[in-house]
Protein backbone atom coordinates (compact mmCIF):
# COMPACT_ATOMS: atom_id res chain seq x y z
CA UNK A 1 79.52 106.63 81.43
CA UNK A 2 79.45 110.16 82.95
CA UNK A 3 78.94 110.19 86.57
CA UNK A 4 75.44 111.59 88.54
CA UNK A 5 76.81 115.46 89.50
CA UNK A 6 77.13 115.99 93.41
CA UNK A 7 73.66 115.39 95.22
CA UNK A 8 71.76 115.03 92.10
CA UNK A 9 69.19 112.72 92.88
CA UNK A 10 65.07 111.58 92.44
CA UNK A 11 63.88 115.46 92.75
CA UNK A 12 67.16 117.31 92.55
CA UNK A 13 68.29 116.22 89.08
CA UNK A 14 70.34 119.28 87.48
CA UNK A 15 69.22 119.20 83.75
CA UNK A 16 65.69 118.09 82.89
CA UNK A 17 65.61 114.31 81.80
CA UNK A 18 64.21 113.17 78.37
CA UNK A 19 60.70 112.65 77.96
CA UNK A 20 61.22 108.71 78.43
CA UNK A 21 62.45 109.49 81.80
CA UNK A 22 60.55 111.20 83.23
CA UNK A 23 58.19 109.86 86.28
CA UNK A 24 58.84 108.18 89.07
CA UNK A 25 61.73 106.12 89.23
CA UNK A 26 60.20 102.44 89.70
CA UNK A 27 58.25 103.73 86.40
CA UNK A 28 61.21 104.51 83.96
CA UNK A 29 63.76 102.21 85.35
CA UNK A 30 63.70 99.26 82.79
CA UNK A 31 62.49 101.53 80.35
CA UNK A 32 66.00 103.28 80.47
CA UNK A 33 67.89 99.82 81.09
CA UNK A 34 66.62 99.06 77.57
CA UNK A 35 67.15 102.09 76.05
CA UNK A 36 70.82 102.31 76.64
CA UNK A 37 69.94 105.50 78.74
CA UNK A 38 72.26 105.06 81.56
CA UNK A 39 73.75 108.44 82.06
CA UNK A 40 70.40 110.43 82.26
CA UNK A 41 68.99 106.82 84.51
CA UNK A 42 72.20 107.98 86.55
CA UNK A 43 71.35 111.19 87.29
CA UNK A 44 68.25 110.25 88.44
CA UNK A 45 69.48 107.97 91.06
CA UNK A 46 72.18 110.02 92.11
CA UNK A 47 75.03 109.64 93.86
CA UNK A 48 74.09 108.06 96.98
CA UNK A 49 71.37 106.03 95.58
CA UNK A 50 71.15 101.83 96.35
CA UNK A 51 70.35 99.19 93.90
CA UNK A 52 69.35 95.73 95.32
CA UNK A 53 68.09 92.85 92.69
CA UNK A 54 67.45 89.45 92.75
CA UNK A 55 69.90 88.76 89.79
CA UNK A 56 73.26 90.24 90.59
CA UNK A 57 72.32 91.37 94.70
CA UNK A 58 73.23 94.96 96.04
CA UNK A 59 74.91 97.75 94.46
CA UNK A 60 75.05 101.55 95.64
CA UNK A 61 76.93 104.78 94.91
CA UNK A 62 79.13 105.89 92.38
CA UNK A 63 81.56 103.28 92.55
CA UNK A 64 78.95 100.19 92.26
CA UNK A 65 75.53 101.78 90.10
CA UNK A 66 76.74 102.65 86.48
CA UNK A 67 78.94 99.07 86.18
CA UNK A 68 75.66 97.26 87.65
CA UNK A 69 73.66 99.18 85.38
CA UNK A 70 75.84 97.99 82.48
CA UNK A 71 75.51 94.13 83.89
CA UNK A 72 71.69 94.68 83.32
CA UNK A 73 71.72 96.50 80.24
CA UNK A 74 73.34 93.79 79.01
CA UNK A 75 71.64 90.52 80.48
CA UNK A 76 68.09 92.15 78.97
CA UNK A 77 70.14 92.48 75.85
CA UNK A 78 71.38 88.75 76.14
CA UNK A 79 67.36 87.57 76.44
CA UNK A 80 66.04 90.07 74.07
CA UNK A 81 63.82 91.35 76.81
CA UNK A 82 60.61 93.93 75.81
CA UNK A 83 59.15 95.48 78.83
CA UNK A 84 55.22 96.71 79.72
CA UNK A 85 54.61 98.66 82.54
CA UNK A 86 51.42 97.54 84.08
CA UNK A 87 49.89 99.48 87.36
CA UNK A 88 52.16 101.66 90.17
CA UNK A 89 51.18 101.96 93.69
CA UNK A 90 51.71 105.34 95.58
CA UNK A 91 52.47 105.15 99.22
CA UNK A 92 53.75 107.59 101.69
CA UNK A 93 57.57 106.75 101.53
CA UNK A 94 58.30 104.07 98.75
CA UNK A 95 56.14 103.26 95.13
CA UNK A 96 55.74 100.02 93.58
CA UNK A 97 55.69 99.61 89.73
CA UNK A 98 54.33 96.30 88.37
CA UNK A 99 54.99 95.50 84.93
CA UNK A 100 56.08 92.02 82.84
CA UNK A 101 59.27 91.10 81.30
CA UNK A 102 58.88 89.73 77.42
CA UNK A 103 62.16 87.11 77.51
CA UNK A 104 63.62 84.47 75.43
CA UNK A 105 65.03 81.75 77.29
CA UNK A 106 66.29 78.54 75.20
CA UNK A 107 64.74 79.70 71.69
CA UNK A 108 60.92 80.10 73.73
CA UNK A 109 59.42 83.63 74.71
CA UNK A 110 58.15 84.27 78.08
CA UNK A 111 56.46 86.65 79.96
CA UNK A 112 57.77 87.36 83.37
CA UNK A 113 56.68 89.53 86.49
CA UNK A 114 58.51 92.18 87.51
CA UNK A 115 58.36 94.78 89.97
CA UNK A 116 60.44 97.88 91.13
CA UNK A 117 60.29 99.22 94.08
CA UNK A 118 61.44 103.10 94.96
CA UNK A 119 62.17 104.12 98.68
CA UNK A 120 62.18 107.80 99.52
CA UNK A 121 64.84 108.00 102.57
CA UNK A 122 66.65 111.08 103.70
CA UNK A 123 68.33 114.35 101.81
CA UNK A 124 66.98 113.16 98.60
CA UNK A 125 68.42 109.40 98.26
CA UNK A 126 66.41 106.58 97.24
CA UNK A 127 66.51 102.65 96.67
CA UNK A 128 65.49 100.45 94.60
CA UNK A 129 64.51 97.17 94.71
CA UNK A 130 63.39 94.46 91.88
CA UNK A 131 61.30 91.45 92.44
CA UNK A 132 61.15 89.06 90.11
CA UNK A 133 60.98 85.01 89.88
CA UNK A 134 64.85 83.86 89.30
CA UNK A 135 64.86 80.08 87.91
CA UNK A 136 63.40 80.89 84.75
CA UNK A 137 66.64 83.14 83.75
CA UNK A 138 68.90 80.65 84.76
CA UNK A 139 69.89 82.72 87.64
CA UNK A 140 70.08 82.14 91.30
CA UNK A 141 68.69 84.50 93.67
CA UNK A 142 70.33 87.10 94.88
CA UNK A 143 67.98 89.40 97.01
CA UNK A 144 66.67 91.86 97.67
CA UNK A 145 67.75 91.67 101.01
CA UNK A 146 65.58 91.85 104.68
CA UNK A 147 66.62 94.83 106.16
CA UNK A 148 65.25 95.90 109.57
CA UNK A 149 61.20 95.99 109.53
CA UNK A 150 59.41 99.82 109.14
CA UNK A 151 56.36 100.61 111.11
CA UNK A 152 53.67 101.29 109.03
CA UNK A 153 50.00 100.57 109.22
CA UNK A 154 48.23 97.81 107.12
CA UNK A 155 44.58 98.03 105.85
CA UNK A 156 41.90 95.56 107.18
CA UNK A 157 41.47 94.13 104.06
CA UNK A 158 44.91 92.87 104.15
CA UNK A 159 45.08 92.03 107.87
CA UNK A 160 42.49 89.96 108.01
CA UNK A 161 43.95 87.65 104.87
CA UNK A 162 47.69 88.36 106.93
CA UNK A 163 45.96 86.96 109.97
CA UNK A 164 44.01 83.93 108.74
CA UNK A 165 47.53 82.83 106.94
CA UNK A 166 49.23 82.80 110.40
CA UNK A 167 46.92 80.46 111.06
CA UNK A 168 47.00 78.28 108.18
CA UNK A 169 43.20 78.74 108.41
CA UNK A 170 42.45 78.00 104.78
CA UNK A 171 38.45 78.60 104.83
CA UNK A 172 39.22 81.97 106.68
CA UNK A 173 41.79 82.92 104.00
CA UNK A 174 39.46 82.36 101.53
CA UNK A 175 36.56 84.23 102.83
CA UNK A 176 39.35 87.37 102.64
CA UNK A 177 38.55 86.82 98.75
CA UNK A 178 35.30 88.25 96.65
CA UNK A 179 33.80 85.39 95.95
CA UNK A 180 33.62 86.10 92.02
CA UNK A 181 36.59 87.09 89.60
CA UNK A 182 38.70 87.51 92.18
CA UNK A 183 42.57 85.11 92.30
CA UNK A 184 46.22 85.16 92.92
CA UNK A 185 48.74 85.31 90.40
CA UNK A 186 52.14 83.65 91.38
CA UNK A 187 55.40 85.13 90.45
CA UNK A 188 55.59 83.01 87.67
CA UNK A 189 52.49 84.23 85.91
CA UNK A 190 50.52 81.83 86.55
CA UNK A 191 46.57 81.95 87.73
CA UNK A 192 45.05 80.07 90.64
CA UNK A 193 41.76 80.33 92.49
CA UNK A 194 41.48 82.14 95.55
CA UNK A 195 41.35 78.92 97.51
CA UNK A 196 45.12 78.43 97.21
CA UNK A 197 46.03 81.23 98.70
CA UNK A 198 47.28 79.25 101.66
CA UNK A 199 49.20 76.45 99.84
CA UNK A 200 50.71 79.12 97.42
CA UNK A 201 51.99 81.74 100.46
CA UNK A 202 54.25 79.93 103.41
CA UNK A 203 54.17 80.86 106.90
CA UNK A 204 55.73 82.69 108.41
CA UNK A 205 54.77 86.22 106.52
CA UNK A 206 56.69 88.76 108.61
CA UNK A 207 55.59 92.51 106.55
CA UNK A 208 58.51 94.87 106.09
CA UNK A 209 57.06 97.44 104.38
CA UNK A 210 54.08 98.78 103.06
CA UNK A 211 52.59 101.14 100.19
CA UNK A 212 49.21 101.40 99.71
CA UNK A 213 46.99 103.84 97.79
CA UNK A 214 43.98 102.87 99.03
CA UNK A 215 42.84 100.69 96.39
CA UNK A 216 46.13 98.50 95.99
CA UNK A 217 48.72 97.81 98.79
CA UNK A 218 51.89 96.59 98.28
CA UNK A 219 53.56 95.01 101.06
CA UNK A 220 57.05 93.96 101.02
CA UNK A 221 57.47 90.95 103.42
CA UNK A 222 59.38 88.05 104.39
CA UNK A 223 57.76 84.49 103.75
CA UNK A 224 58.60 81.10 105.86
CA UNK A 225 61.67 81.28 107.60
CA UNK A 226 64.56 80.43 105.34
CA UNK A 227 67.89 82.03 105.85
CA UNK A 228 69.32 84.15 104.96
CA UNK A 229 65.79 85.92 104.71
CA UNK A 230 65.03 87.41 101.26
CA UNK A 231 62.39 90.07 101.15
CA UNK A 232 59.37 89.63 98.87
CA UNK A 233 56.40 91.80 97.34
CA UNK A 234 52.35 91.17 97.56
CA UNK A 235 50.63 93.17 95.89
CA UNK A 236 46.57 92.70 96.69
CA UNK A 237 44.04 95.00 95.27
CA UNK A 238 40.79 95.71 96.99
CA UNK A 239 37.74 94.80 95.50
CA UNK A 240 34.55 97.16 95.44
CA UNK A 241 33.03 95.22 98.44
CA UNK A 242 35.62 95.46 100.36
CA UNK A 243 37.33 92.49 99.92
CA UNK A 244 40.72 91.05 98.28
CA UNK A 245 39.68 91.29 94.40
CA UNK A 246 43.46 90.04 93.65
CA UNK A 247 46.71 88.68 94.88
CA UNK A 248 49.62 89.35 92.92
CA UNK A 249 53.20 87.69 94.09
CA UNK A 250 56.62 88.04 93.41
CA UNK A 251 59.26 86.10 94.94
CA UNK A 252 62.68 84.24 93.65
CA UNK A 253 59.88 81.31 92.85
């Protein structure tokens, strides 16, 4: 693989990308995993860019991207993976991209959750981040990694569900919920009413980050207090009355 050229990176790439590629990072990234597209996928990131995963952990710059991008062109190879991009949430500094995984694991297709993550930092570099349940691979989890907490303001819709988890106040969590079609799906896939919102999510949650575009926030946060810590991602939507309409976790679980 060709290395990124100096300081190419999310906005300064020096030769236009191919169609497939272009959008926002957390959009194309599996996209281009499966599509063998690894030089124009490293151009994008550039050359100071971070990669942090719950399959195979942390990897950054030139030295560590393009042989970790080969490890994961080749594990989705391994499981025959297909990939849909479902929703992506805009935020002021970071975007979240939620989408599903299509694997085969021991002769049996499954869909997975997935997630990516892109944070905007300073002269142009980015990270990413994946979140994604771990067992069902056969893997053991590897991050993504807590890193120091970022200021950054939450909307009322989710601090009032944030606050009545603190205090394992189950009716109070529940009333955060509209009270028809509304749920949580776990990071497995799986559906559950709204009333297990407080069995499903342990205490501790400690938020890290946040993106929200008004109508969906992502929030990337610690939950219980295992160590090392491992971050997380909720994703909640807001409902037309105000209210959570959905809950939407991933986690190495």
């Amino acid at each position: 693989m060709r290395h990124a050229p100096k300081n190419a990176s999310e906005s300064g790439a020096e030769e236009l990308p191919p169609s497939s590629l272009r959008g926002r990072l957390c959009e194309v990234f599996f996209s281009a995993l499966l599509g063998e597209m690894l030089e124009p996928l490293m151009r994008r990131l550039g050359d100071k860019a971070e990669l942090d995963d719950p399959i195979f952990g942390r990897a950054s710059g030139l030295d560590g991207l393009p042989p970790r991008l080969t490890e994961w062109t080749k594990f989705l190879a391994e499981l025959d993976a297909r990939y849909d991009r479902t929703i992506t949430v805009v935020g002021a500094d970071r975007d979240v991209t939620e989408g599903t995984l299509e694997v085969r694991v021991d002769e049996h297709h499954k869909m997975l959750p997935i997630a990516v993550l892109m944070e905007r930092r300073r002269e142009r570099e980015v990270a990413l981040r994946v979140y994604c349940a771990t067992g069902v691979l056969g893997r053991s989890a590897r991050g993504p990694s807590a890193s120091a907490p970022v200021e950054a303001a939450v909307p009322s819709f989710v601090s009032d569900l944030l606050g009545a988890l603190s205090r394992r106040d189950a009716a109070a969590a529940t009333a955060c919920f509209e009270q028809q079609d509304s749920g949580i799906r776990d990071a497995l896939g799986a559906e559950h009413p709204r009333d297990a919102v407080v069995r499903l999510l342990p205490a501790p949650i400690t938020v890290h980050a946040v993106a929200d575009s008004g109508q969906t926030c992502a929030l990337e946060v610690v939950m219980g207090d295992a160590k090392p810590a491992k971050l997380g991602l909720l994703v909640l939507q807001r409902g037309d009355s105000g209210l959570v309409r959905s809950l939407r976790i991933y986690s190495e679980t």
